[in-house]
Protein backbone atom coordinates (compact mmCIF):
# COMPACT_ATOMS: atom_id res chain seq x y z
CA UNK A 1 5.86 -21.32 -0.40
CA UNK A 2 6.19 -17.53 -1.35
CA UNK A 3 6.28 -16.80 -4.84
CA UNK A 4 9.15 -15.08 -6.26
CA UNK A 5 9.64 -12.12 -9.00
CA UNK A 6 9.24 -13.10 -12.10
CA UNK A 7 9.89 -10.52 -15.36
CA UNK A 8 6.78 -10.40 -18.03
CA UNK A 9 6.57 -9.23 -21.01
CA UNK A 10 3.60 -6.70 -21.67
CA UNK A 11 0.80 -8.78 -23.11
CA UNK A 12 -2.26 -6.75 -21.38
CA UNK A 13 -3.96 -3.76 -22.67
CA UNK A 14 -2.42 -0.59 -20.57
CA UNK A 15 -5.61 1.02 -18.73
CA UNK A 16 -4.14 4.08 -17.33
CA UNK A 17 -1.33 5.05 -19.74
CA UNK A 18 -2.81 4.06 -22.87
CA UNK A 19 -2.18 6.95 -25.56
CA UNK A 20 -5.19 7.15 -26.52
CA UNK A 21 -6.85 7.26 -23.34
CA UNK A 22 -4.17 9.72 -22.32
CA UNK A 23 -5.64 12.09 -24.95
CA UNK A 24 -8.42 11.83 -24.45
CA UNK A 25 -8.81 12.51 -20.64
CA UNK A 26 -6.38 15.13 -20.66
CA UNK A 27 -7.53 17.66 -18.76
CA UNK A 28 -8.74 20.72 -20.37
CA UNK A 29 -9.61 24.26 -19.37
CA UNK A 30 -7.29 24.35 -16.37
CA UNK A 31 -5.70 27.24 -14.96
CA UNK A 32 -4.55 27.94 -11.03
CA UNK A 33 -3.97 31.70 -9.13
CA UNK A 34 -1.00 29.59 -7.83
CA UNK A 35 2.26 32.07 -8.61
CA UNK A 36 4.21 30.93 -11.38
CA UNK A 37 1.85 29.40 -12.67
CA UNK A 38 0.29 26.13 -13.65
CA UNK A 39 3.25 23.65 -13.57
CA UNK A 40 4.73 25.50 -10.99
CA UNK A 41 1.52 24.53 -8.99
CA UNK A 42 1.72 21.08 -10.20
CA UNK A 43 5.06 20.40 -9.03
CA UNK A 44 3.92 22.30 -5.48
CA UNK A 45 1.23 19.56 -5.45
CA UNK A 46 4.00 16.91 -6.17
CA UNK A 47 6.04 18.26 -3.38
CA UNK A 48 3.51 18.16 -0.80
CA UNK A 49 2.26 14.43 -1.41
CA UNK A 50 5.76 13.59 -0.81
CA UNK A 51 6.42 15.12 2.14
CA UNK A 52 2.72 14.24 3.34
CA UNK A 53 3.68 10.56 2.81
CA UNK A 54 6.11 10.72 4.19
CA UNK A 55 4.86 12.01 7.73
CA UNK A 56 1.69 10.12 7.34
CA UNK A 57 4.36 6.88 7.25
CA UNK A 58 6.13 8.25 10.28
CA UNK A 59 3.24 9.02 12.29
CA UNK A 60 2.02 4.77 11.34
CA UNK A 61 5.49 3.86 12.12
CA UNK A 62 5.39 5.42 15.52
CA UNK A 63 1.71 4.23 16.22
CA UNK A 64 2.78 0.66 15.90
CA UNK A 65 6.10 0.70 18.00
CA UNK A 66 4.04 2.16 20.84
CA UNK A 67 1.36 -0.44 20.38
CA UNK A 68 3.46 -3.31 20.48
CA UNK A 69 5.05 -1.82 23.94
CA UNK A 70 1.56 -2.27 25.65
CA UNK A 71 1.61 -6.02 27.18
CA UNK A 72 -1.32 -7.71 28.57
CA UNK A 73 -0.18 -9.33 31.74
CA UNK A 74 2.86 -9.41 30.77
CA UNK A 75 2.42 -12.23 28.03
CA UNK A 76 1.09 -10.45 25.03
CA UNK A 77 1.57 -7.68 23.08
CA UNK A 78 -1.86 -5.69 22.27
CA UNK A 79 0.01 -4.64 19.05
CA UNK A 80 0.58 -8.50 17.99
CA UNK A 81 -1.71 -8.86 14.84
CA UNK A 82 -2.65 -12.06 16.35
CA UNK A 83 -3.82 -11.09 19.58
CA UNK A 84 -7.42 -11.27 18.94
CA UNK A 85 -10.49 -8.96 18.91
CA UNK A 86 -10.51 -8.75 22.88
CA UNK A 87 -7.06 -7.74 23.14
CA UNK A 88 -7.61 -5.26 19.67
CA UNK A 89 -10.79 -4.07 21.93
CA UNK A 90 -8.83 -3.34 25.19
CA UNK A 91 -6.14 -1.97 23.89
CA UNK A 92 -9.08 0.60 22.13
CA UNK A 93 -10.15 1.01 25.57
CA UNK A 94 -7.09 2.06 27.11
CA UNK A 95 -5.85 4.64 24.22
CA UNK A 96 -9.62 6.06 25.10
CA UNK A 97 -9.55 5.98 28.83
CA UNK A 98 -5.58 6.73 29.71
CA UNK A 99 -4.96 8.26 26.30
CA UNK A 100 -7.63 10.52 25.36
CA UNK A 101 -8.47 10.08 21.75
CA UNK A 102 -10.21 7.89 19.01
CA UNK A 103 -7.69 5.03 17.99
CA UNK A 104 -10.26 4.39 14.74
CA UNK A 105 -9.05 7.62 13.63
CA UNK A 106 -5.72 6.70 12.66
CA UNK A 107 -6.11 2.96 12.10
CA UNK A 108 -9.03 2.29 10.57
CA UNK A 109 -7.59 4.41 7.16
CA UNK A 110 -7.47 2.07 3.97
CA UNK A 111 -3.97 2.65 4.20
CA UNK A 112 -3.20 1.93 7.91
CA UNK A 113 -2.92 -1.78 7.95
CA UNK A 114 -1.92 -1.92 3.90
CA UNK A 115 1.43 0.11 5.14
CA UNK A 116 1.68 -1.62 8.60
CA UNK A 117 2.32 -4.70 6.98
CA UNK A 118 5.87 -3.61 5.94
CA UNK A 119 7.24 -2.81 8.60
CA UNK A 120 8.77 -6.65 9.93
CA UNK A 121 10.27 -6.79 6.33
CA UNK A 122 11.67 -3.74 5.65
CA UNK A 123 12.89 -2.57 9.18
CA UNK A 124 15.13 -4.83 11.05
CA UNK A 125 14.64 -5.16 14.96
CA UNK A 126 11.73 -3.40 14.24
CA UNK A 127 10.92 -2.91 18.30
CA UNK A 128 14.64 -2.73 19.44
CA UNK A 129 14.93 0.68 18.11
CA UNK A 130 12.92 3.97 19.34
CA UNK A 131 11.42 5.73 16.56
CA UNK A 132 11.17 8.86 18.80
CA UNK A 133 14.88 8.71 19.59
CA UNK A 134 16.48 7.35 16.32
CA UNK A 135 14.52 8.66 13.71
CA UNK A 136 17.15 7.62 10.97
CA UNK A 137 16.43 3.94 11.86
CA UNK A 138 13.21 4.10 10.83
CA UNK A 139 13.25 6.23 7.36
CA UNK A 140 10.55 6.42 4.59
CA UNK A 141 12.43 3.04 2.66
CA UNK A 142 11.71 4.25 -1.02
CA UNK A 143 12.96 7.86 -2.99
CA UNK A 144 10.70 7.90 -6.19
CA UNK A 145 7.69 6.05 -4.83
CA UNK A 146 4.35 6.80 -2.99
CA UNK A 147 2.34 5.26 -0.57
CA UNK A 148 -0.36 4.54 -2.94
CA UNK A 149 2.86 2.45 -4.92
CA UNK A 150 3.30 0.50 -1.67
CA UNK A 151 -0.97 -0.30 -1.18
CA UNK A 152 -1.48 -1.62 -4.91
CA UNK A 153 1.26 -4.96 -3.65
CA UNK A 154 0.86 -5.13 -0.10
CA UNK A 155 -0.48 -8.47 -0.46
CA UNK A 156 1.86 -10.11 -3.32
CA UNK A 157 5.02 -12.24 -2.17
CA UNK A 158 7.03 -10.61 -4.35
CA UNK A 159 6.11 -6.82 -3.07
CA UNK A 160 9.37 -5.58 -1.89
CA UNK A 161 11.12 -6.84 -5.74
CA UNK A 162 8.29 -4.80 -7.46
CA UNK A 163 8.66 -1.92 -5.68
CA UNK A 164 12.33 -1.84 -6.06
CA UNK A 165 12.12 -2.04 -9.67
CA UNK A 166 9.40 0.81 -9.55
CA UNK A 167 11.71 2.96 -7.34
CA UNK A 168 14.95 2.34 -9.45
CA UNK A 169 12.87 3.18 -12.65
CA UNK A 170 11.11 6.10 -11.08
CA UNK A 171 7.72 4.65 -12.30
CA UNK A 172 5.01 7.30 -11.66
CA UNK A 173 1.73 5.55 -10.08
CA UNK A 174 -0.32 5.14 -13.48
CA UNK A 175 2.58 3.36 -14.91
CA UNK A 176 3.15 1.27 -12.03
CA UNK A 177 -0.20 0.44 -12.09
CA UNK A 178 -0.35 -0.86 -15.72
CA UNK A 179 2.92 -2.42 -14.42
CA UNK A 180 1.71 -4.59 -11.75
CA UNK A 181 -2.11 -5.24 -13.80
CA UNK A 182 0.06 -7.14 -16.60
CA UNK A 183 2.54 -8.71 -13.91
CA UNK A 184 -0.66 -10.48 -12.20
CA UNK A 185 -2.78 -11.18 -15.29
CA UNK A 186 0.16 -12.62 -16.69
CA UNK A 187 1.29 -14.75 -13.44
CA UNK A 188 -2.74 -16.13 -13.27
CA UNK A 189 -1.94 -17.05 -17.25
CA UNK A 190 0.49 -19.49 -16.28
CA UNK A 191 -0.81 -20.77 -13.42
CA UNK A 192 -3.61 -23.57 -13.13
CA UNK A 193 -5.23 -21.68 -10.67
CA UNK A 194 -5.61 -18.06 -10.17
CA UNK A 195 -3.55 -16.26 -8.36
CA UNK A 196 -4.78 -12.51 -8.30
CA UNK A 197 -7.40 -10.24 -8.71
CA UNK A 198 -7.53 -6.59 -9.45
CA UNK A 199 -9.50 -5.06 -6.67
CA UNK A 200 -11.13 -1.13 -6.03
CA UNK A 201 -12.16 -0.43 -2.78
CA UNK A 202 -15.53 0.00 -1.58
CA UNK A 203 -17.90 1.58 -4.68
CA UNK A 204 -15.20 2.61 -6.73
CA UNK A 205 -13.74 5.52 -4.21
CA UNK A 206 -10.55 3.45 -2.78
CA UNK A 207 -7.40 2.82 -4.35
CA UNK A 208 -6.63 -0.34 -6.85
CA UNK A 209 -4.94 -2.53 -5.34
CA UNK A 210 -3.99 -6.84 -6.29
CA UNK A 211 -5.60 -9.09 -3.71
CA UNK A 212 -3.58 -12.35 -3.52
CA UNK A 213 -6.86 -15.04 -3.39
CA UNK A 214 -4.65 -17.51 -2.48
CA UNK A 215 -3.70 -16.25 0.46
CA UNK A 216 -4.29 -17.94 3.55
CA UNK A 217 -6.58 -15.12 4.90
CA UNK A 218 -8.28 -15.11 1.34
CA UNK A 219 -8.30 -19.30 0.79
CA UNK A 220 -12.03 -19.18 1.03
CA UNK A 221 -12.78 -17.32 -2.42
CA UNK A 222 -13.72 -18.68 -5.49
CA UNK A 223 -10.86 -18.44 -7.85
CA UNK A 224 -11.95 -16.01 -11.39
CA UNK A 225 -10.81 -16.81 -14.22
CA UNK A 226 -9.83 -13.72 -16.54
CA UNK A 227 -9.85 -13.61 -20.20
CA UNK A 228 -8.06 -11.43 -22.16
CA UNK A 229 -8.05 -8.00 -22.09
CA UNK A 230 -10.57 -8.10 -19.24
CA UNK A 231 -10.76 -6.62 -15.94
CA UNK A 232 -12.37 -7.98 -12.62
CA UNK A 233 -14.60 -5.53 -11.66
């Protein structure tokens, strides 16, 4: 049984919009040639990781649509998450051979399958429509939040309530963050077993994101207990 969205109050220590911490790591010293200077060039910066999200969620979008058009004898889809490493491997094969390019390139991102993983919930009749052809049908879902927003949930049951509230709030990706730390710490709290754990990719250089451990593709791990004010590492 999914879970479903529950409101917390804060009872975790923030650790990315903390005051003090805020302060502290202020950056100092700054200064850009940008014209109009230096928060002119931060909102350019904010400008293009929108629209770069945007297009990088387009280009996934169509990736996927075409994938799932490719059938294996008619009977399966190569772009059916369940079709297996020989069909994942032929289908490599043929986007090499009759294609021309490196399928790795685009999929194997940290953010390829974490976004991918939307698409059955948020898009309706996700293959009966032509992303090419009817762009509209297949727009970027959210107007305040990023793609990072949508990889720190991707595997909680309740994703698609969280990121509503962070889009109708307008919660900026540190805040969300603190946001979603408290919402699982406080969810394991009340639960006999653990539920969550706060994950960073591979040494530290990937994105935070909340890996559900009770998943079925994560029943294998050994539930951690947190104490307060603690992080898993």
């Amino acid at each position: 049984m999914k879970r479903k969205y529950k409101d917390y109050p804060r009872t975790y220590e923030r650790v990315f919009t903390d005051e003090g911490l805020l302060r502290r790591n202020k950056p100092k010293g700054m200064s850009t040639t940008y014209k109009g200077g230096y928060t002119k060039y931060v909102e350019k910066f904010k400008e293009f990781r929108d629209a770069n999200d945007r297009q990088f969620f387009d280009s996934i979008v169509r990736l996927m649509w075409l994938k799932k058009k490719l059938y294996y004898k008619r009977r399966m889809s190569l772009g059916n998450v369940r079709s297996g490493f020989k069909m994942s491997a032929m289908f490599r094969t043929f986007i090499l051979s009759e294609v021309g390019f490196e399928y790795k390139m685009y999929s194997e991102t940290f953010f390829f399958s974490k976004i991918s993983s939307y698409f059955d919930d948020i898009f309706s009749g996700f293959n009966e429509h032509n992303p090419f052809e009817e762009p509209e049908h297949y727009k970027y879902p959210y107007k305040n939040i990023t793609l990072a927003h949508m990889t720190a949930v991707y595997q909680m049951d309740e994703r698609l309530e969280i990121l509503k509230k962070a889009d109708d709030e307008n919660m900026p990706y540190c805040e969300f963050l603190d946001f979603v730390i408290n919402y699982a710490l406080s969810a394991n709290e009340e639960s006999p077993r653990d539920i969550f754990e706060i994950k960073r990719g591979k040494k530290n250089t990937l994105p935070f994101y909340i890996k559900n451990i009770r998943s079925e593709r994560n029943k294998h791990l050994k539930p951690k207990k947190y104490e307060r004010g603690k992080l898993a590492e």
